[in-house]
PDB file of N, CA and C in Angstrom:
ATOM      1  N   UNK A   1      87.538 -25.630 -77.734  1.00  0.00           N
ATOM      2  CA  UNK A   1      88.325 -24.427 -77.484  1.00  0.00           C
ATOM      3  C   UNK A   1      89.463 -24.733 -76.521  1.00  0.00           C
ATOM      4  N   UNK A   2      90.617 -24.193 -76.939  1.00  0.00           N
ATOM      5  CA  UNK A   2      91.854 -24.382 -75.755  1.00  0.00           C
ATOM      6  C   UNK A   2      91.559 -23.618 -74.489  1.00  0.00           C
ATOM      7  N   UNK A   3      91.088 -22.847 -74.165  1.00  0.00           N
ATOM      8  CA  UNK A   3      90.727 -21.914 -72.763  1.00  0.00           C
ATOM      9  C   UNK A   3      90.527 -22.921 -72.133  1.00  0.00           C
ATOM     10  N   UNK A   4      89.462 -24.076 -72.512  1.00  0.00           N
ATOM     11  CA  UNK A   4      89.098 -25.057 -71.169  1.00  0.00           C
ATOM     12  C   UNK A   4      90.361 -26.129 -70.750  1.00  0.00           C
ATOM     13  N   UNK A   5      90.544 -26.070 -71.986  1.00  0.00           N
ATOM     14  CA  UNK A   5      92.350 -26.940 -71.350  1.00  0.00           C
ATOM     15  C   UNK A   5      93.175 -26.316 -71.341  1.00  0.00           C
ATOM     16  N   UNK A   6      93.349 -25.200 -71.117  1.00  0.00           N
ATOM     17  CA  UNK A   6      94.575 -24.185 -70.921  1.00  0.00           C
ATOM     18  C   UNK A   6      94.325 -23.945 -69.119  1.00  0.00           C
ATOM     19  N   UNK A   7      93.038 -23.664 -68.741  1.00  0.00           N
ATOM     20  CA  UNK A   7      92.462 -23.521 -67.928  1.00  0.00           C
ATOM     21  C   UNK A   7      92.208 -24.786 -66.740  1.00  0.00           C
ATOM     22  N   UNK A   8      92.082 -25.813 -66.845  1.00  0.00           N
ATOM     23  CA  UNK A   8      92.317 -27.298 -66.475  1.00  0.00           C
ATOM     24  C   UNK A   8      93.945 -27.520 -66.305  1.00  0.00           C
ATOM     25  N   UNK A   9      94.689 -27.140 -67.056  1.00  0.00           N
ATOM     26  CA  UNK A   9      96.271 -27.166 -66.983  1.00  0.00           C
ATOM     27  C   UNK A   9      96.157 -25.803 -65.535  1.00  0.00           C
ATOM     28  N   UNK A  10      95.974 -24.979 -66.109  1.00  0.00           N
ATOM     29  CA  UNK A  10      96.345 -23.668 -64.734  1.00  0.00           C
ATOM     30  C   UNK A  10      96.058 -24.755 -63.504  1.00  0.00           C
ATOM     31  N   UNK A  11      94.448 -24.897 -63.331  1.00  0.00           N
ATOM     32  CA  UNK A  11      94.461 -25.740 -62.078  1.00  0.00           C
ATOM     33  C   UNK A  11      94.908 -26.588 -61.773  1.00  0.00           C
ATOM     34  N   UNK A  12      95.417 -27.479 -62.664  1.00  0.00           N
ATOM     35  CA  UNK A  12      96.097 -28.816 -62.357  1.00  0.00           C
ATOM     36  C   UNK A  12      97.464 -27.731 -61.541  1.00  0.00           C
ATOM     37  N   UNK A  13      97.827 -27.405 -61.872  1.00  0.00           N
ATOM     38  CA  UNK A  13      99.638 -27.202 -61.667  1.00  0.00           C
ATOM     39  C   UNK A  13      99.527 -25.893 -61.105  1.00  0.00           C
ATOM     40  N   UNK A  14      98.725 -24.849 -60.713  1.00  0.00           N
ATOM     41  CA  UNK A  14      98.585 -24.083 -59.351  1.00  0.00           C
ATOM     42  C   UNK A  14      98.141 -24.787 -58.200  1.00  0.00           C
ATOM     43  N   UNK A  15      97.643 -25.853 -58.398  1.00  0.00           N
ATOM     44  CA  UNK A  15      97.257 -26.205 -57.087  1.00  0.00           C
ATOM     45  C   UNK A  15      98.728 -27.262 -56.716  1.00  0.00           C
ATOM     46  N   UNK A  16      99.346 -27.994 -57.445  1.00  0.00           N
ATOM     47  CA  UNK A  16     100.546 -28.775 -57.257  1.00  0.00           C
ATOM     48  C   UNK A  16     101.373 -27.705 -56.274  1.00  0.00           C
ATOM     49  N   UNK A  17     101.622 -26.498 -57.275  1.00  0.00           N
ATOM     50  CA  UNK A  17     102.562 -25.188 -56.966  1.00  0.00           C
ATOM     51  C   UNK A  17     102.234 -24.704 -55.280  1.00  0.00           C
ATOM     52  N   UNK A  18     100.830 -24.379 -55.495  1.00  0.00           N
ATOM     53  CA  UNK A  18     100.354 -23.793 -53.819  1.00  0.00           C
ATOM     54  C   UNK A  18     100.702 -24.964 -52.641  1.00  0.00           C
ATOM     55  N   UNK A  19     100.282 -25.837 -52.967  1.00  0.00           N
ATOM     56  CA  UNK A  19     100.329 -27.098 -52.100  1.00  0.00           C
ATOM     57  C   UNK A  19     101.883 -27.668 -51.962  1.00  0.00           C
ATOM     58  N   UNK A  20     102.692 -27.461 -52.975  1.00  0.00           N
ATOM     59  CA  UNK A  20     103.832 -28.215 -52.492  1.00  0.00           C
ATOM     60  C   UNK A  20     105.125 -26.447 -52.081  1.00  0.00           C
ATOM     61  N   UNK A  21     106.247 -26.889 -52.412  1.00  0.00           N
ATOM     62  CA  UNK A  21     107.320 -26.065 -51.988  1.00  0.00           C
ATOM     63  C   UNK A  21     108.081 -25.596 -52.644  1.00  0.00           C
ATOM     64  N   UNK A  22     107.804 -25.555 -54.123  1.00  0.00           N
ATOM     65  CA  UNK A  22     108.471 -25.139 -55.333  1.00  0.00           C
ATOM     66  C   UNK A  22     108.212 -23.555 -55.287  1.00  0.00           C
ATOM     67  N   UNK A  23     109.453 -23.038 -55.574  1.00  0.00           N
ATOM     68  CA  UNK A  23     109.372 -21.510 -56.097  1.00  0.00           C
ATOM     69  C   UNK A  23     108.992 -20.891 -56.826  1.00  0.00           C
ATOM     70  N   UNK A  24     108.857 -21.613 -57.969  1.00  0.00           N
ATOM     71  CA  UNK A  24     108.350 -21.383 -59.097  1.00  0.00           C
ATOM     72  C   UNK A  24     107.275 -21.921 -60.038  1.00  0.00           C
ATOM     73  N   UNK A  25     106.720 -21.148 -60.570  1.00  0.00           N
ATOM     74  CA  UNK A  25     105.641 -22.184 -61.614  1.00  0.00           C
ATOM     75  C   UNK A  25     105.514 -21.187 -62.928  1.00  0.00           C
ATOM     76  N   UNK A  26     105.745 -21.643 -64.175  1.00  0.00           N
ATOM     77  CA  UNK A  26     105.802 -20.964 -65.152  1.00  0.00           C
ATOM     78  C   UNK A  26     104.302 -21.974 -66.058  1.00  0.00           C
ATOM     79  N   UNK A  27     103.729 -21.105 -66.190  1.00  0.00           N
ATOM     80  CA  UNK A  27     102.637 -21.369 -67.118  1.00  0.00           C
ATOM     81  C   UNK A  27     102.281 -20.920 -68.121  1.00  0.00           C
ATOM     82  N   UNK A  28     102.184 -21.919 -69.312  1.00  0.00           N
ATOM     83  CA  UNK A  28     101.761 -21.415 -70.344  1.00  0.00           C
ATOM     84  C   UNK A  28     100.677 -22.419 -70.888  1.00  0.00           C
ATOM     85  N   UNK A  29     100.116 -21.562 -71.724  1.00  0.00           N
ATOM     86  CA  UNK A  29      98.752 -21.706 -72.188  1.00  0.00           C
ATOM     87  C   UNK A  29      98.627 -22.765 -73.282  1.00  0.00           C
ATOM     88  N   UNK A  30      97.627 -23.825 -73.099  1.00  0.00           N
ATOM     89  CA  UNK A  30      97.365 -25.091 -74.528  1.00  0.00           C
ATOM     90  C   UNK A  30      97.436 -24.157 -75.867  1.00  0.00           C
ATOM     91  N   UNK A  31      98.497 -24.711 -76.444  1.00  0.00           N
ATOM     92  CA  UNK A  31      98.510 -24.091 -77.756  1.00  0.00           C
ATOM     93  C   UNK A  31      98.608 -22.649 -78.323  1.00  0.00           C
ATOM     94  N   UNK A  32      99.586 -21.899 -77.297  1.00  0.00           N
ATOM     95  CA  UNK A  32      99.671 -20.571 -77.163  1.00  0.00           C
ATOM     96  C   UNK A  32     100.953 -19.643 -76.961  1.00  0.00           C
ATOM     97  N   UNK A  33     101.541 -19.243 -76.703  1.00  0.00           N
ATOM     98  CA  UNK A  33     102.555 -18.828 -76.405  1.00  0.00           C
ATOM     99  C   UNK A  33     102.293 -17.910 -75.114  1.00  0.00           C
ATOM    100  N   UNK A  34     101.002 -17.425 -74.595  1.00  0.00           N
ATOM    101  CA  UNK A  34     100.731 -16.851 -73.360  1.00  0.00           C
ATOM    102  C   UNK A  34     101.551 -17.585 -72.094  1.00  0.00           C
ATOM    103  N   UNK A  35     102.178 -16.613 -71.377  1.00  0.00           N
ATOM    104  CA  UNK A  35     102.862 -17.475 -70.274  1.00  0.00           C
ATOM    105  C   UNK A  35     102.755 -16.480 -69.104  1.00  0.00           C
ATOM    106  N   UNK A  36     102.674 -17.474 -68.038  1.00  0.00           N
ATOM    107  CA  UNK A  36     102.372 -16.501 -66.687  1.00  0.00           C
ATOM    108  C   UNK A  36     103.415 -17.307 -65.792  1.00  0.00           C
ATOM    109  N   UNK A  37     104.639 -16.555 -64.676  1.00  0.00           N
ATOM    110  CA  UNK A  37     104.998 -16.866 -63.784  1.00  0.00           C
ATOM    111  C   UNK A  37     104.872 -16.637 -62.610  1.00  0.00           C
ATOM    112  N   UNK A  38     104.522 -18.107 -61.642  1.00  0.00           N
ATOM    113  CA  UNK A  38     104.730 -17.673 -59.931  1.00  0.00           C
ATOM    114  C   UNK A  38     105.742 -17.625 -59.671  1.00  0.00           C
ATOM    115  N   UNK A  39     106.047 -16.642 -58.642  1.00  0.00           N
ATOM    116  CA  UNK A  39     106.847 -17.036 -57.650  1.00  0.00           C
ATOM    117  C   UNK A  39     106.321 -16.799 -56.256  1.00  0.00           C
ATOM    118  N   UNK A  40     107.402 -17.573 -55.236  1.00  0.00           N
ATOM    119  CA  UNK A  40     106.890 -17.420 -53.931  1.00  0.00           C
ATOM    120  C   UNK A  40     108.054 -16.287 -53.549  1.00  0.00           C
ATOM    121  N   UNK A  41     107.449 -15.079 -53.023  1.00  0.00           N
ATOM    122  CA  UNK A  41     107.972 -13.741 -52.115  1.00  0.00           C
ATOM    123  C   UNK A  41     107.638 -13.899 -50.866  1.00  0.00           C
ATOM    124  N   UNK A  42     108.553 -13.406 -50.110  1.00  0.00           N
ATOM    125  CA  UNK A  42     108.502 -13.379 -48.638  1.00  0.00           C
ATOM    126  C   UNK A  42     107.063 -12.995 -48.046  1.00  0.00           C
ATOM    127  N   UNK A  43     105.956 -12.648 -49.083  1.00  0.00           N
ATOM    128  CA  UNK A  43     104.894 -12.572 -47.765  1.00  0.00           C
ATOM    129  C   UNK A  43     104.440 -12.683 -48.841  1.00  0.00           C
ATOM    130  N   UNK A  44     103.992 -13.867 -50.193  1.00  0.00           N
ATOM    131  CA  UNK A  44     102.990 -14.252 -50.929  1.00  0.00           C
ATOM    132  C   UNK A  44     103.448 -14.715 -51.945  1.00  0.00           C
ATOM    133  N   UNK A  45     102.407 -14.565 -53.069  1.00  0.00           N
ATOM    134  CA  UNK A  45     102.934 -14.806 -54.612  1.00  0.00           C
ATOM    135  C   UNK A  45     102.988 -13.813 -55.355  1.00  0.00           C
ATOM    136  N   UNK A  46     104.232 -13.534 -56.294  1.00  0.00           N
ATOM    137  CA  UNK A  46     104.286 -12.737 -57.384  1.00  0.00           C
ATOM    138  C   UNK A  46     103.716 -13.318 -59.008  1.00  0.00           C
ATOM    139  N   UNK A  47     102.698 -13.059 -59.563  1.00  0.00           N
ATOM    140  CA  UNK A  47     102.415 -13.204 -61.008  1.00  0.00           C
ATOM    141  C   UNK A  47     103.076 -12.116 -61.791  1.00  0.00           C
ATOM    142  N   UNK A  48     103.805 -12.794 -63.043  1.00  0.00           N
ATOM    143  CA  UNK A  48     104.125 -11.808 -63.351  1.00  0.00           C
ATOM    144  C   UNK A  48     104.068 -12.346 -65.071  1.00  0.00           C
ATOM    145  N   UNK A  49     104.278 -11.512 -65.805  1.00  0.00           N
ATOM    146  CA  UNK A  49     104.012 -11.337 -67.524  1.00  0.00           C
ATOM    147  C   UNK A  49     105.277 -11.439 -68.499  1.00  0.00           C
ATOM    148  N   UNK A  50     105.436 -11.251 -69.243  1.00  0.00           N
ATOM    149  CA  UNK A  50     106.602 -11.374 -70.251  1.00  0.00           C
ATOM    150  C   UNK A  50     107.106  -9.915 -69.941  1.00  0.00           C
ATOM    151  N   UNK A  51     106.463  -8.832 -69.343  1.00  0.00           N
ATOM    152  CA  UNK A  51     106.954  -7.535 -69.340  1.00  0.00           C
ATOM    153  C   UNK A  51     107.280  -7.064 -67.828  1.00  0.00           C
ATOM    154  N   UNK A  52     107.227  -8.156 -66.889  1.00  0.00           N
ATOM    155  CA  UNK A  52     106.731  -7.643 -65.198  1.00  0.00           C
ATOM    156  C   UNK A  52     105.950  -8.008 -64.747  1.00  0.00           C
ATOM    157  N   UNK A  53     105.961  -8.273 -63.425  1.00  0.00           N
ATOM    158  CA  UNK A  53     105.272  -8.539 -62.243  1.00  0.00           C
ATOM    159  C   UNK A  53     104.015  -7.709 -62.411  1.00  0.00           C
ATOM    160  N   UNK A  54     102.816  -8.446 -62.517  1.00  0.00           N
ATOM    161  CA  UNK A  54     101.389  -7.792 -62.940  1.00  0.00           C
ATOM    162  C   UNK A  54     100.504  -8.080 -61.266  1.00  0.00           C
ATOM    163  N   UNK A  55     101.216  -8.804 -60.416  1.00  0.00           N
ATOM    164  CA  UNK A  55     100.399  -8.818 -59.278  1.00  0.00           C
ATOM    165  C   UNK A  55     101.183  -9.165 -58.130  1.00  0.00           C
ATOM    166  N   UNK A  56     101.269  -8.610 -57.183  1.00  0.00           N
ATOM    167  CA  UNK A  56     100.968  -9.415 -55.713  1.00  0.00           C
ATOM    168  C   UNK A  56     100.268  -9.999 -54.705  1.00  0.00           C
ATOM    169  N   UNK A  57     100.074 -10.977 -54.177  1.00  0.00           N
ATOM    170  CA  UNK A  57      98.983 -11.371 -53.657  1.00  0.00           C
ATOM    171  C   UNK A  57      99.907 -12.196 -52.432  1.00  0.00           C
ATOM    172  N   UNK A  58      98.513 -12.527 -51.460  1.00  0.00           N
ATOM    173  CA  UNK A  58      98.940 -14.163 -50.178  1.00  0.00           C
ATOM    174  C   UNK A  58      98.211 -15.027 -51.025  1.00  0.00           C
ATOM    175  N   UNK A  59      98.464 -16.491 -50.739  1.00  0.00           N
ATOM    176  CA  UNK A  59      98.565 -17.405 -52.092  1.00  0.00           C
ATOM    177  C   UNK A  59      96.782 -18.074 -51.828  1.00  0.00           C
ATOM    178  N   UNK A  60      96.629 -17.517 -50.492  1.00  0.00           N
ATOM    179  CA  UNK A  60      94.750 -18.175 -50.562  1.00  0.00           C
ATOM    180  C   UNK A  60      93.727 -16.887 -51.026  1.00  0.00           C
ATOM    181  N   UNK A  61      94.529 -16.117 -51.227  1.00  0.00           N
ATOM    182  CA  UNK A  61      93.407 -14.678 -52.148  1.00  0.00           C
ATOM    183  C   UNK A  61      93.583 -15.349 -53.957  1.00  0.00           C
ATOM    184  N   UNK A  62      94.946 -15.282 -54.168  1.00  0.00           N
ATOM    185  CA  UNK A  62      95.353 -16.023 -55.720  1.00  0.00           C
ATOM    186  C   UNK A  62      94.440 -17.280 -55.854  1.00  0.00           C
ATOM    187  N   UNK A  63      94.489 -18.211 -54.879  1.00  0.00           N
ATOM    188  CA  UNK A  63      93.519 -19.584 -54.822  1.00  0.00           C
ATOM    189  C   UNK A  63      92.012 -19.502 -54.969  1.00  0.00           C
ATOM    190  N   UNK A  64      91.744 -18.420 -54.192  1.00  0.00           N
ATOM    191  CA  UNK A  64      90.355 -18.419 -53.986  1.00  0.00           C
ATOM    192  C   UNK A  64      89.943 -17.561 -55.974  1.00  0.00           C
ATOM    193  N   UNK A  65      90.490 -16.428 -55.912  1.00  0.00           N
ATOM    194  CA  UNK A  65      90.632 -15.487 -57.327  1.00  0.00           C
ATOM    195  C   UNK A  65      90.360 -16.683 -58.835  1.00  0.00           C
ATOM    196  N   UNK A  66      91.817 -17.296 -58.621  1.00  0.00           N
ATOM    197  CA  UNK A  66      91.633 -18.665 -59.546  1.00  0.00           C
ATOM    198  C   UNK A  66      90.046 -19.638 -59.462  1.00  0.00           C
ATOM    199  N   UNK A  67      89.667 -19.826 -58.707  1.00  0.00           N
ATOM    200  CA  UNK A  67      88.928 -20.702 -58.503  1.00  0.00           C
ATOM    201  C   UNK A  67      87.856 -20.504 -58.824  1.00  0.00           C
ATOM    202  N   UNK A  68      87.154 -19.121 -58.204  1.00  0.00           N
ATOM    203  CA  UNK A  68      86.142 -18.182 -58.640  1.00  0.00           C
ATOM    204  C   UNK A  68      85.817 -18.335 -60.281  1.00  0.00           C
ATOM    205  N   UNK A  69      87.466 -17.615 -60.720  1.00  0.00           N
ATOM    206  CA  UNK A  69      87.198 -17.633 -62.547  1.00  0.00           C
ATOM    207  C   UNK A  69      86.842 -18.443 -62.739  1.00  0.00           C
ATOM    208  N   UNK A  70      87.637 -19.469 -62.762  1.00  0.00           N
ATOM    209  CA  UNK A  70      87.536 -21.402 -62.862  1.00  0.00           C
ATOM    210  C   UNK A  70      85.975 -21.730 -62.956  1.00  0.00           C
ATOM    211  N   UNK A  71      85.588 -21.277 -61.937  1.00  0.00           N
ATOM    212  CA  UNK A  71      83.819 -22.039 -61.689  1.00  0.00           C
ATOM    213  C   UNK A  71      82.841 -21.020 -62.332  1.00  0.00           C
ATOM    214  N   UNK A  72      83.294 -19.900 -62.744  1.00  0.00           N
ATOM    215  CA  UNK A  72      82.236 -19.176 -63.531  1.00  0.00           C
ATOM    216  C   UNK A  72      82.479 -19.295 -64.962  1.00  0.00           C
ATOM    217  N   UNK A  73      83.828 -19.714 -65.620  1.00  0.00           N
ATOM    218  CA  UNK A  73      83.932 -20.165 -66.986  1.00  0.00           C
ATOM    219  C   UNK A  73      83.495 -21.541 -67.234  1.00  0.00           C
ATOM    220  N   UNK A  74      83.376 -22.386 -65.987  1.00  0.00           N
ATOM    221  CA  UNK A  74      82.709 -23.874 -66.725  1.00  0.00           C
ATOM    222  C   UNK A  74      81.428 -23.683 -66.830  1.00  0.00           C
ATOM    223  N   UNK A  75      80.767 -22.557 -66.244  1.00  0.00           N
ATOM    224  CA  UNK A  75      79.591 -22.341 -66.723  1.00  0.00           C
ATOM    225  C   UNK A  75      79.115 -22.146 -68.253  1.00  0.00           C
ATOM    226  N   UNK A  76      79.865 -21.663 -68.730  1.00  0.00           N
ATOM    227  CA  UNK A  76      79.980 -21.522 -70.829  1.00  0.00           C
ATOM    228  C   UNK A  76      80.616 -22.919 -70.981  1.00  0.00           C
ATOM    229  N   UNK A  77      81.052 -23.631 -70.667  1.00  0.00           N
ATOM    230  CA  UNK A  77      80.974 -24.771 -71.117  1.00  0.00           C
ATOM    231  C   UNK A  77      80.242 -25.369 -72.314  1.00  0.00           C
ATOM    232  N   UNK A  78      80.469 -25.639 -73.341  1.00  0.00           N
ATOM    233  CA  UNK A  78      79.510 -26.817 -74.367  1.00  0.00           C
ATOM    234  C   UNK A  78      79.015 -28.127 -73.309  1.00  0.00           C
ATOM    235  N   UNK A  79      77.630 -27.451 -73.775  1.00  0.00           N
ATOM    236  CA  UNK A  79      77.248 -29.171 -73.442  1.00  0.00           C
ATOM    237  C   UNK A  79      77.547 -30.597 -74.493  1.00  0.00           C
ATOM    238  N   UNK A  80      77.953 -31.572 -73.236  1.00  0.00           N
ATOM    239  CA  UNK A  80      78.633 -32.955 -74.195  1.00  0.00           C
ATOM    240  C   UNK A  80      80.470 -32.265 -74.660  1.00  0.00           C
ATOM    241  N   UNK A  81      81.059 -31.150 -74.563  1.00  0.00           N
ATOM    242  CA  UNK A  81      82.235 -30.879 -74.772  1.00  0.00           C
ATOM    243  C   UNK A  81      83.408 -31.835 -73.938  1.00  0.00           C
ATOM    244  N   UNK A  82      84.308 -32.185 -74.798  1.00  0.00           N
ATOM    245  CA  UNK A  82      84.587 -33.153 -74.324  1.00  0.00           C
ATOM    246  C   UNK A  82      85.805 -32.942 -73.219  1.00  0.00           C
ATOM    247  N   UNK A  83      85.856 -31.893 -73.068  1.00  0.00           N
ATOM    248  CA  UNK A  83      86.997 -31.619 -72.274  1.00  0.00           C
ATOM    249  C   UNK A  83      86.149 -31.239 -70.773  1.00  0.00           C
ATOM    250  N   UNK A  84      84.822 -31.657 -70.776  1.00  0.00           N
ATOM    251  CA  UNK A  84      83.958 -30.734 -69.308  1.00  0.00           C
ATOM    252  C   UNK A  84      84.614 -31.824 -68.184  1.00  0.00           C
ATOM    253  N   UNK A  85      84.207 -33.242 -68.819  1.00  0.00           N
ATOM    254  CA  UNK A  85      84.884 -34.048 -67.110  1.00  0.00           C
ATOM    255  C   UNK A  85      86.183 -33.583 -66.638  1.00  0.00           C
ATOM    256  N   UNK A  86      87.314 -33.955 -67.325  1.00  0.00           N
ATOM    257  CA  UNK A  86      88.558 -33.013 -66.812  1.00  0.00           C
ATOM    258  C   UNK A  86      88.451 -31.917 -65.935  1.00  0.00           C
ATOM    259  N   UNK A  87      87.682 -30.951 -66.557  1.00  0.00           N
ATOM    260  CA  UNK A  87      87.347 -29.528 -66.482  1.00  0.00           C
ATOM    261  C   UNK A  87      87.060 -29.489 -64.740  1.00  0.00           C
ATOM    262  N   UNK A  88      85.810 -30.353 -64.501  1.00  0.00           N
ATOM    263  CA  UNK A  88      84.989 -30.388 -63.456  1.00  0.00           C
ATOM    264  C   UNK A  88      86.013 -31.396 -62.477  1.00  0.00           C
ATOM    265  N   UNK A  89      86.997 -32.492 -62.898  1.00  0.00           N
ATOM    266  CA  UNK A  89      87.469 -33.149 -61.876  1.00  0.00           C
ATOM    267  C   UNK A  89      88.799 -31.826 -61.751  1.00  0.00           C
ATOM    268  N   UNK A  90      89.340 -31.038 -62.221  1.00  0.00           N
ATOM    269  CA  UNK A  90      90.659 -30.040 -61.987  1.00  0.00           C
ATOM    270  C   UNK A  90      89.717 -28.760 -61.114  1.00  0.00           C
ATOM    271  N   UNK A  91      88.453 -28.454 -60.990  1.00  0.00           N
ATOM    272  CA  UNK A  91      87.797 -27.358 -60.325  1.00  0.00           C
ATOM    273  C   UNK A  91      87.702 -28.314 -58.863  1.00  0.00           C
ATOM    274  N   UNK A  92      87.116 -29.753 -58.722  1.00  0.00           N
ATOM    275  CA  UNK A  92      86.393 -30.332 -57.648  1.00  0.00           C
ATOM    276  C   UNK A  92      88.114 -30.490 -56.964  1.00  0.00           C
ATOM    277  N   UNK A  93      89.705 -30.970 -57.700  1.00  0.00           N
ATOM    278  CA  UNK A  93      90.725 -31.139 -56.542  1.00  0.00           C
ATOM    279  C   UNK A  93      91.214 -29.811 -56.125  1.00  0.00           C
ATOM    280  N   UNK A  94      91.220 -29.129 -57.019  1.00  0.00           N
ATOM    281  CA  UNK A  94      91.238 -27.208 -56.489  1.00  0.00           C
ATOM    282  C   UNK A  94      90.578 -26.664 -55.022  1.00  0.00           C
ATOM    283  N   UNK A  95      89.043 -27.042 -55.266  1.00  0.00           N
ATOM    284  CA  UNK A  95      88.398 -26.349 -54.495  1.00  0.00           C
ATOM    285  C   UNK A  95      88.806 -27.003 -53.043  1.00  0.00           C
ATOM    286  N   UNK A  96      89.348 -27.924 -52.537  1.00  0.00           N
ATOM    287  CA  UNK A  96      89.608 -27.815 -51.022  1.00  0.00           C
ATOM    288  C   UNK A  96      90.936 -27.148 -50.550  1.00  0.00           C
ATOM    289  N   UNK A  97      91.923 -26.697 -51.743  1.00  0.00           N
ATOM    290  CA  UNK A  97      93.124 -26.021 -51.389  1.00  0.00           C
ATOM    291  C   UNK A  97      92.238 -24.531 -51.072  1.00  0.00           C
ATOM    292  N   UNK A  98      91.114 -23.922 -51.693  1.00  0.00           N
ATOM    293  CA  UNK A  98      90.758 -22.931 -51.451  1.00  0.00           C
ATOM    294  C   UNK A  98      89.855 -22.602 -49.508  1.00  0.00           C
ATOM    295  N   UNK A  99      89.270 -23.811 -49.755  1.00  0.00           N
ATOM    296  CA  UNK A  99      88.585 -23.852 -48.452  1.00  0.00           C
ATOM    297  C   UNK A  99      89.350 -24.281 -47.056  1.00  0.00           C
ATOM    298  N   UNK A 100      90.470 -24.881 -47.655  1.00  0.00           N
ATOM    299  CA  UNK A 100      91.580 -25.220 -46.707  1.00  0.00           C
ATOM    300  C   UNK A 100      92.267 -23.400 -46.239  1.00  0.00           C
ATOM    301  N   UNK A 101      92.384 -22.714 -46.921  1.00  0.00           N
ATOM    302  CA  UNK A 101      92.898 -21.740 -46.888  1.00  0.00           C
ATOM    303  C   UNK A 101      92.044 -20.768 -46.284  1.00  0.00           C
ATOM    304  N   UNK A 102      90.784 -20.792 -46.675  1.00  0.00           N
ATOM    305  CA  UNK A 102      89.431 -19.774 -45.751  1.00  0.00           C
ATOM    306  C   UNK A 102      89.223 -20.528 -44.167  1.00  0.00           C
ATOM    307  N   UNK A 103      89.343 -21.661 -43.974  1.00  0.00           N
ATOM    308  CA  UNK A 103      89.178 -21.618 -42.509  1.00  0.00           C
ATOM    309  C   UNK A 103      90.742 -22.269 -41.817  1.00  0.00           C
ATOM    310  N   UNK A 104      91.573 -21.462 -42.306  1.00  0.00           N
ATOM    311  CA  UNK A 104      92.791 -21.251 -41.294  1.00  0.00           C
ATOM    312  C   UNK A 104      94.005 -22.583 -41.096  1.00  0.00           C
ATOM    313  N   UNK A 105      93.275 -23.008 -42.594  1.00  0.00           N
ATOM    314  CA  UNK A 105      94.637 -24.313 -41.941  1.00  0.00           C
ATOM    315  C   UNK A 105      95.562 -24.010 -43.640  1.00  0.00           C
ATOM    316  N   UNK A 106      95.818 -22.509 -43.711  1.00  0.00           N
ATOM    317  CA  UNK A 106      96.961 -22.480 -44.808  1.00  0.00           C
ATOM    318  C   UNK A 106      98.255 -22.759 -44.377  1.00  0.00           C
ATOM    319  N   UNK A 107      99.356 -22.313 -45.369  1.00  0.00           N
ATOM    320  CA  UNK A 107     100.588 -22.691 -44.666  1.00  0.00           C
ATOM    321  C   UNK A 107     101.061 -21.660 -43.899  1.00  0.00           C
TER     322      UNK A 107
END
């Protein structure tokens, strides 16, 4: 199924996005035409849709939010699916941008 590599792509390149200094991050989905854009706003991140801005957030609520989903969809995982190592190494470099962010050393 593309969700797990659509989903492995999100984390790969939200966590690049949160962590580095780029304004922007436009994402779209393995094999899809679904697309989601960040941006960075003066006091967080804007997600927004092909129709508008669908959220505001500070970027370690978005991190932590992402991450959450992230680790409760590798749970449906296929076992032996071949996309799970990826899967599990894009959740394991994620998860310290999140914990970096819960005890106070965000940006």
């Amino acid at each position: 199924m593309m969700i797990y590599l659509s989903v492995t792509q999100l984390l790969d390149s939200l966590r690049a996005f949160l962590s580095g200094n780029g304004k922007t991050l436009t994402f779209t989905g393995v094999d899809t035409s679904f697309s989601l854009v960040f941006r960075r706003i003066k006091d967080g991140i804007s997600v927004a849709f092909e129709d508008g801005i669908i959220a505001r957030t500070a970027s370690d609520e978005l991190a932590s939010a992402v991450l959450g989903a992230a680790a409760s969809l590798s749970a449906t995982l296929p076992p032996g699916d071949p996309a799970a190592s990826d899967y599990a190494d894009a959740l394991a470099a994620f998860r310290p941008l999140v914990s970096r962010h819960e005890h106070g050393g965000g940006h």
